[in-house]
N, C-alpha and C. Protein backbone atom coordinates (compact mmCIF):
# COMPACT_ATOMS: atom_id res chain seq x y z
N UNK A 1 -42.02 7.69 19.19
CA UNK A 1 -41.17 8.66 19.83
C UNK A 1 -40.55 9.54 18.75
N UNK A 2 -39.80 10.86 18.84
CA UNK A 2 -39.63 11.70 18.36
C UNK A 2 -37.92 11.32 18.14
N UNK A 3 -37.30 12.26 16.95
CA UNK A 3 -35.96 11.07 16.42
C UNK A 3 -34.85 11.74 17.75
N UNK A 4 -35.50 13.01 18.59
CA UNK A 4 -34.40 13.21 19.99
C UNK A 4 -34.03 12.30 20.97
N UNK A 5 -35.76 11.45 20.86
CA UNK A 5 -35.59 10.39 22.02
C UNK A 5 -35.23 9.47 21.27
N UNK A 6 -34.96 9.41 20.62
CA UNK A 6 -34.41 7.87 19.69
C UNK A 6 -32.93 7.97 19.94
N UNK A 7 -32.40 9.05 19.57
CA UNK A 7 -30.82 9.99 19.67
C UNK A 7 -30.25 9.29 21.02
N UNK A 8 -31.34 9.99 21.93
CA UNK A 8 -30.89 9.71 23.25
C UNK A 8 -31.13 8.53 23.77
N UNK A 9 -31.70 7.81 23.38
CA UNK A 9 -31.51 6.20 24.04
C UNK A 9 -30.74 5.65 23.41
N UNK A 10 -30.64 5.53 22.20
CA UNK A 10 -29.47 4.67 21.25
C UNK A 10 -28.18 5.82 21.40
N UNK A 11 -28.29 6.65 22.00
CA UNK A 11 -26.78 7.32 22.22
C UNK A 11 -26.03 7.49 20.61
N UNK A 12 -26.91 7.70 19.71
CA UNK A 12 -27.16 8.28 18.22
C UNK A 12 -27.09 9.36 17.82
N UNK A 13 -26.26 10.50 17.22
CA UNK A 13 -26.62 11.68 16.51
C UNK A 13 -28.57 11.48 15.93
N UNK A 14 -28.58 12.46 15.85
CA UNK A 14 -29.87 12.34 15.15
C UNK A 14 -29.96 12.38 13.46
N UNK A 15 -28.72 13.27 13.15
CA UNK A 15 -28.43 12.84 11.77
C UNK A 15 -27.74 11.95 11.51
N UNK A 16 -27.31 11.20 11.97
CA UNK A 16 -27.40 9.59 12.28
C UNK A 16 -28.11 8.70 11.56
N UNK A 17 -29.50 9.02 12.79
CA UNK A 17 -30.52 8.25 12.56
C UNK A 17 -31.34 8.58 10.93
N UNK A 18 -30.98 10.08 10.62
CA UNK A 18 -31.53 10.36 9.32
C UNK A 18 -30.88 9.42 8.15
N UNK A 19 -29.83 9.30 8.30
CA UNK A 19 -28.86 8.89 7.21
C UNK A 19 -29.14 7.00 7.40
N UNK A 20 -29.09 6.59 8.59
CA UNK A 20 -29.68 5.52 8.19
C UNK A 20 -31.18 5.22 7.75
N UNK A 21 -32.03 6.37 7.75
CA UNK A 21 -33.18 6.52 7.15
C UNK A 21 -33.37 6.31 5.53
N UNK A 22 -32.06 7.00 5.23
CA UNK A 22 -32.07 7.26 4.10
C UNK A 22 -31.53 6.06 3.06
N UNK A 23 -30.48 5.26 4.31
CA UNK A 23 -29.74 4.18 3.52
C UNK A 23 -31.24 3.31 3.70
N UNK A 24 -32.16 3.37 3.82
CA UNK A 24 -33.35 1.85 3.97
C UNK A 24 -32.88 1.16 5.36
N UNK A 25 -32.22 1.53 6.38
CA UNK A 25 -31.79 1.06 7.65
C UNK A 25 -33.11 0.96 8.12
N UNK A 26 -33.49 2.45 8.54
CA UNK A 26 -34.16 2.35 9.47
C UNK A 26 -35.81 2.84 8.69
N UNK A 27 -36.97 2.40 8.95
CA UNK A 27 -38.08 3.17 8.45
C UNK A 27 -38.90 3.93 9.60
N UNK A 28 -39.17 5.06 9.83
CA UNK A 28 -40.18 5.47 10.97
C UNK A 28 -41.84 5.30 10.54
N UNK A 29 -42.22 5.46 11.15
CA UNK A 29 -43.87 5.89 10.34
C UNK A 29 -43.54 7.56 10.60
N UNK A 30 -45.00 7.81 10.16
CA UNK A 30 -45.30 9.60 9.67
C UNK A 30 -46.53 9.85 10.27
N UNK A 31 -46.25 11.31 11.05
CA UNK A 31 -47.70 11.82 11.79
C UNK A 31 -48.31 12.11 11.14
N UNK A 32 -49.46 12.68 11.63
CA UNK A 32 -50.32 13.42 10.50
C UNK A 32 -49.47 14.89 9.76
N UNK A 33 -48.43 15.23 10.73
CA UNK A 33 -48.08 16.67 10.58
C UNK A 33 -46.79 16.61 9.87
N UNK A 34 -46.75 14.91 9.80
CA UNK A 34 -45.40 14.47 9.00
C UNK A 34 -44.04 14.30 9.27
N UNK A 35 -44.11 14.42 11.01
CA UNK A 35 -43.23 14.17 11.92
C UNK A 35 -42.85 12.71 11.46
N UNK A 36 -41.74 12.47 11.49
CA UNK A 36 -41.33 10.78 11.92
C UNK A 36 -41.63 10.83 13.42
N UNK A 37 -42.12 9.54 13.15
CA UNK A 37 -42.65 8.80 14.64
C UNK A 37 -41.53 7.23 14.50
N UNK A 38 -41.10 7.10 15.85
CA UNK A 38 -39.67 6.13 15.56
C UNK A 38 -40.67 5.76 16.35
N UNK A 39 -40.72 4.26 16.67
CA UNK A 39 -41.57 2.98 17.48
C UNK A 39 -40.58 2.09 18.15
N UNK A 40 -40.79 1.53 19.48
CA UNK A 40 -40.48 1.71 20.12
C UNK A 40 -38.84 -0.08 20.07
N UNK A 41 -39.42 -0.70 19.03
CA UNK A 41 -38.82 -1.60 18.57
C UNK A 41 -37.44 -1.02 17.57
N UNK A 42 -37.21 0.00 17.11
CA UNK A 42 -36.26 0.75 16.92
C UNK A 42 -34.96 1.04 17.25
N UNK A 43 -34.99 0.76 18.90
CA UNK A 43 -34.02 1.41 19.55
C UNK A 43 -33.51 0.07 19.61
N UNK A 44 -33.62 -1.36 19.25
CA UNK A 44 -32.98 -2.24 19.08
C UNK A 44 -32.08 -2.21 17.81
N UNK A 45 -32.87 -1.87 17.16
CA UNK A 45 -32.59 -1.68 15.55
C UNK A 45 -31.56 -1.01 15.08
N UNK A 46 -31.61 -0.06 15.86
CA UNK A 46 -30.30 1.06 16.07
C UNK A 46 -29.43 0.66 16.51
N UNK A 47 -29.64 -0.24 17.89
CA UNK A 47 -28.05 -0.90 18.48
C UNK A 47 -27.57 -2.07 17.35
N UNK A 48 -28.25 -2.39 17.13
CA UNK A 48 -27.85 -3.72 16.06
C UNK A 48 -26.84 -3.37 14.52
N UNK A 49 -27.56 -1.89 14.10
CA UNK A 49 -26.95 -1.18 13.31
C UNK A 49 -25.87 -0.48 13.59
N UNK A 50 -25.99 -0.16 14.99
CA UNK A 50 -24.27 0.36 15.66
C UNK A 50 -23.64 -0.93 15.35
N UNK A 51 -23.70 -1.97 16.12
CA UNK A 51 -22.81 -2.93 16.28
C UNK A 51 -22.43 -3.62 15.27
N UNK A 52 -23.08 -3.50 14.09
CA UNK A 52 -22.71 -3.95 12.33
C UNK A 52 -21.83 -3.34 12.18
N UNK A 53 -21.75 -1.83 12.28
CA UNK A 53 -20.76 -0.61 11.97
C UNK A 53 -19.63 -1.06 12.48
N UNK A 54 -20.02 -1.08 14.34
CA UNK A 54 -18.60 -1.01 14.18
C UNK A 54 -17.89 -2.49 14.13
N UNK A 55 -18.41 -3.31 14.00
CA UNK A 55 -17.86 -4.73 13.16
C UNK A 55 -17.31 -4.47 11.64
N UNK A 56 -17.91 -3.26 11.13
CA UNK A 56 -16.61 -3.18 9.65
C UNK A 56 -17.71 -3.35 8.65
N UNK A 57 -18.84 -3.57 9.39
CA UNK A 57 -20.15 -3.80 7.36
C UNK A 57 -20.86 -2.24 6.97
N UNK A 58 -20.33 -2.62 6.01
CA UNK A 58 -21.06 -1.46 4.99
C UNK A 58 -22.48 -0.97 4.96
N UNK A 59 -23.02 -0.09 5.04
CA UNK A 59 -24.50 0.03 5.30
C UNK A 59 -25.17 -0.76 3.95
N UNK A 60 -24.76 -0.67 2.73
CA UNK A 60 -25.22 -1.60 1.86
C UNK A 60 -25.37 -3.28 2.27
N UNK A 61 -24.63 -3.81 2.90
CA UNK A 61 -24.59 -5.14 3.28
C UNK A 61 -25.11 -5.21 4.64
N UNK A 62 -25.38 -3.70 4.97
CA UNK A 62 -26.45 -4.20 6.49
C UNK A 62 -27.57 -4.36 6.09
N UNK A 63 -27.90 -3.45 5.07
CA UNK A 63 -29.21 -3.56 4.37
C UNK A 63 -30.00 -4.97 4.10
N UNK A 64 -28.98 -5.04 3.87
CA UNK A 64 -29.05 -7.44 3.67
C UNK A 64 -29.31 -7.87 4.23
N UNK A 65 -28.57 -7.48 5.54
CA UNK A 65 -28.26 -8.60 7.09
C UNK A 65 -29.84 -8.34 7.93
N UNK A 66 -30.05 -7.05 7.71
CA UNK A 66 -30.95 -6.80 8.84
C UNK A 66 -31.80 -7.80 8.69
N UNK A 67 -32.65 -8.07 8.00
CA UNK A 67 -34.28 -8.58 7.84
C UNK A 67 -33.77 -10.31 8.54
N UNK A 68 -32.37 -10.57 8.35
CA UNK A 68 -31.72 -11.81 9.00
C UNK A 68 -31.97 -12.21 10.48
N UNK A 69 -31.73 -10.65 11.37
CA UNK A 69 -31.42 -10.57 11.99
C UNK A 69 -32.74 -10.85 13.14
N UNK A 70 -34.14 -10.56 12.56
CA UNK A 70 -35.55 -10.56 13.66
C UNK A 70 -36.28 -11.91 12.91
N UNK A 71 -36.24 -12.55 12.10
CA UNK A 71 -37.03 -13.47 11.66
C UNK A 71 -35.57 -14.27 10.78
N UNK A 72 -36.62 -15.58 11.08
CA UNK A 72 -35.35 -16.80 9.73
C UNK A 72 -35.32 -15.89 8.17
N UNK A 73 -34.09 -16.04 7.71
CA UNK A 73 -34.13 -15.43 6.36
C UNK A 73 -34.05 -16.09 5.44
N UNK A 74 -35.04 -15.69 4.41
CA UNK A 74 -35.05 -16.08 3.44
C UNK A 74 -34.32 -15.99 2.52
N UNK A 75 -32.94 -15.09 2.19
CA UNK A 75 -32.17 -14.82 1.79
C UNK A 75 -31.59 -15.90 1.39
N UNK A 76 -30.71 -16.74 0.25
CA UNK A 76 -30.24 -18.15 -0.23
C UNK A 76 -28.55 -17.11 -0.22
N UNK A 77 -27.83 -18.03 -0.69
CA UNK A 77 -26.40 -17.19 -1.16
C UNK A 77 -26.42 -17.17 -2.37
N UNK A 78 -27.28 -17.69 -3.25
CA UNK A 78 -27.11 -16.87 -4.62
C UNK A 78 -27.74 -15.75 -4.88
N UNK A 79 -28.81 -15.09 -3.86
CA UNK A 79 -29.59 -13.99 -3.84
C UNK A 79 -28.48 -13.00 -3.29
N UNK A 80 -27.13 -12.93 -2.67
CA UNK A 80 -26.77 -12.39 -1.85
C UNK A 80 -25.21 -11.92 -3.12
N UNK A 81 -24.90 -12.74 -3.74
CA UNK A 81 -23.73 -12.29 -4.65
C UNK A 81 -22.60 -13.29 -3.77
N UNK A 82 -21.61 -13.37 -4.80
CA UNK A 82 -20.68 -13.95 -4.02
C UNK A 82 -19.60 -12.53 -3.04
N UNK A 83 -19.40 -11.66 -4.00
CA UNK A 83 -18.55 -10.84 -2.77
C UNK A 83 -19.12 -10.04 -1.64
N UNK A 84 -20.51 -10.48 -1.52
CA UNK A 84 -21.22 -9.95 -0.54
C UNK A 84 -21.00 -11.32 0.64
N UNK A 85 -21.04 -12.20 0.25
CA UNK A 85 -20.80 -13.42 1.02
C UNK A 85 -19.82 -13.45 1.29
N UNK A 86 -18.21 -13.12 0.36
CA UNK A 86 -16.88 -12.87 1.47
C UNK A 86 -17.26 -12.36 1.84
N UNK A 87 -17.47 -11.08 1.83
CA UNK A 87 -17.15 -10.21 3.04
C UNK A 87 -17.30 -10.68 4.19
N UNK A 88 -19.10 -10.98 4.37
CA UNK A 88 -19.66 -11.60 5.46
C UNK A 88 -18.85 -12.43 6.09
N UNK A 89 -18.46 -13.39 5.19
CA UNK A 89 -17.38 -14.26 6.12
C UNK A 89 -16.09 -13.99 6.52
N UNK A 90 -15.49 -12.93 5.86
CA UNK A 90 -14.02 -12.16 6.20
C UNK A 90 -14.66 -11.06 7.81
N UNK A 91 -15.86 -10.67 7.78
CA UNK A 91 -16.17 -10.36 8.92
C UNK A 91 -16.32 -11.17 9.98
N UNK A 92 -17.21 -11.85 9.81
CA UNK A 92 -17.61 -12.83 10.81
C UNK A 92 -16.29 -13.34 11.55
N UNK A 93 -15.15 -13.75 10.55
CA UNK A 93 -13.79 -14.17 11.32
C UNK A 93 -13.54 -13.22 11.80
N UNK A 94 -13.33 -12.08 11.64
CA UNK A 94 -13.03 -11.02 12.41
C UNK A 94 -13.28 -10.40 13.56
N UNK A 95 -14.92 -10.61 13.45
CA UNK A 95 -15.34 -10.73 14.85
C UNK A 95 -14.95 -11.96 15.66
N UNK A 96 -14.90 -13.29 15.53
CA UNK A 96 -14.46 -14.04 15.55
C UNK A 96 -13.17 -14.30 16.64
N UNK A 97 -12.23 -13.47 15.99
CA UNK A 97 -10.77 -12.86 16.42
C UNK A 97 -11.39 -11.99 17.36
N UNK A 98 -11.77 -11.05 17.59
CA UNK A 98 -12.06 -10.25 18.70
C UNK A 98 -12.66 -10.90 19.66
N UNK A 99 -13.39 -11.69 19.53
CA UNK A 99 -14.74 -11.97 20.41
C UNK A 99 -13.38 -12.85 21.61
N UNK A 100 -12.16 -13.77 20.49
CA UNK A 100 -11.35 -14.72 21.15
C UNK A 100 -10.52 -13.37 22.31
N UNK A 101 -10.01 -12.62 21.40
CA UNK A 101 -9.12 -11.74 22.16
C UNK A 101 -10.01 -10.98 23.74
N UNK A 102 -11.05 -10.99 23.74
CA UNK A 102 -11.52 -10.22 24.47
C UNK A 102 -11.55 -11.22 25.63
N UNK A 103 -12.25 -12.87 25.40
CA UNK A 103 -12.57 -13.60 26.14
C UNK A 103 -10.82 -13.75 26.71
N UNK A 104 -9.91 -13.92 26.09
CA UNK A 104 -8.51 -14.57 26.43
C UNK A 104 -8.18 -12.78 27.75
N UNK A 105 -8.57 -11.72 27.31
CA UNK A 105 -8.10 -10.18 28.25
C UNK A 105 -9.15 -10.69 29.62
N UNK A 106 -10.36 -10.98 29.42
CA UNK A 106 -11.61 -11.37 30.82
C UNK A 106 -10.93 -12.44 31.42
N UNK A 107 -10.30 -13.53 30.76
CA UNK A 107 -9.61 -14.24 31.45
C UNK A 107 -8.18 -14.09 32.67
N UNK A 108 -7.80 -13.06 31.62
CA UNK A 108 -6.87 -12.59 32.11
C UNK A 108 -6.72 -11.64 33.78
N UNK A 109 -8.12 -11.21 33.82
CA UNK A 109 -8.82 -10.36 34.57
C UNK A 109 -9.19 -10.96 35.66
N UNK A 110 -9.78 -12.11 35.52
CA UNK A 110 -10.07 -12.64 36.25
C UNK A 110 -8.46 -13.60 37.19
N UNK A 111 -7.94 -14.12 36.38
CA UNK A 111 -6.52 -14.49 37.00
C UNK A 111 -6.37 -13.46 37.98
N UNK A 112 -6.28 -12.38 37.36
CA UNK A 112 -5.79 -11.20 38.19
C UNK A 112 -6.57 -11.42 39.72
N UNK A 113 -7.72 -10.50 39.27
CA UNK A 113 -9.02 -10.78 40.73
C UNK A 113 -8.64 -11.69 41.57
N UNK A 114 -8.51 -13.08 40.82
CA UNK A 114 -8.19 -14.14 41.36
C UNK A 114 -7.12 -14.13 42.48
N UNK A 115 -5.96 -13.79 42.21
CA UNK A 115 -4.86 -13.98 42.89
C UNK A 115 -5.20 -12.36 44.00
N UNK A 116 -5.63 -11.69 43.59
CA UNK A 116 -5.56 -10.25 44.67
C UNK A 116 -6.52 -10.15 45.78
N UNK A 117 -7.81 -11.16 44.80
CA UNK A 117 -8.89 -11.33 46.50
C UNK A 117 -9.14 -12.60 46.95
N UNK A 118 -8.06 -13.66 46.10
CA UNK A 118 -8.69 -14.96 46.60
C UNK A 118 -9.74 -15.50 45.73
N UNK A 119 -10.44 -14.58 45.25
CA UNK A 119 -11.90 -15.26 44.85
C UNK A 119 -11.33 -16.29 43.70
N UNK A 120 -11.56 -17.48 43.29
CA UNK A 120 -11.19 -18.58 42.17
C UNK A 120 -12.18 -18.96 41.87
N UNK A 121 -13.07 -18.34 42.07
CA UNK A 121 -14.65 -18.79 41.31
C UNK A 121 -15.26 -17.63 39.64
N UNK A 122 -14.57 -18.19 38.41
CA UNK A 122 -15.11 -16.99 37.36
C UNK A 122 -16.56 -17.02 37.72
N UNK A 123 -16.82 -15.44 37.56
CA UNK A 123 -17.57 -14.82 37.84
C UNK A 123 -18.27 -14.30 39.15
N UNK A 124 -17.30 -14.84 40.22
CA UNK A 124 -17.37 -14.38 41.64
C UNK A 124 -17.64 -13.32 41.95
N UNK A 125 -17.43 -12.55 43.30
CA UNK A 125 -17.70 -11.78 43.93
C UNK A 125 -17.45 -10.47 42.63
N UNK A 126 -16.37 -10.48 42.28
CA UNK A 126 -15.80 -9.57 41.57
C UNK A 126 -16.99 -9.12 40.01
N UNK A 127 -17.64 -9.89 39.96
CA UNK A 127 -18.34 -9.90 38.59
C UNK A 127 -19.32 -9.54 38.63
């Protein structure tokens, strides 16, 4: 696909998608006419690279993560540096913390639902 339809399914600038081209994010193949051709496994690639972002990692340390992310990695932690490994783990808690806060607000939501339609089943009618 062409990097518009890539734009538009991953809901991506297209210079976006260039710049993670450029960081080694993303690779396209090349037409004959030298078009990037984005494939169709991509548009995962892209959400995965949104959702690094906005978790707080550096495109240098996504660079790392990715190849983690579709196959077991071979990556050890002495290949990785040690302040590449905080980070990772100062993130990971971080997400961590969100992932709690979000589940503790759905909970909350559901209390709500709960008491306004009756329903006391999470993930009931309401869900």
């Amino acid at each position: 696909m062409r990097i518009g339809e890539l734009a538009r399914r991953t809901g991506t600038p297209a210079r976006l998608l260039r710049y993670y081209e450029e960081q080694g994010l993303l690779t396209p193949g090349r037409l004959a006419n030298g078009y990037r051709d984005y494939g169709e496994h991509l548009v995962g690639r892209v959400q995965q690279i949104r959702g690094l972002l906005d978790a707080g990692l550096p495109t240098r340390v996504i660079k790392d993560v990715l190849p983690c992310l579709d196959t077991p990695c071979a990556i050890t932690i002495s290949d990785a540096g040690p302040e590449v490994v905080d980070l990772l783990r100062q993130e990971r808690d971080r997400m961590d913390a969100r992932i709690a806060c979000l589940a503790r607000n759905r909970d909350a939501i559901d209390a709500y639902l709960a008491r306004v339609t009756g329903d006391n089943l999470p993930g009931g009618p309401g869900r």
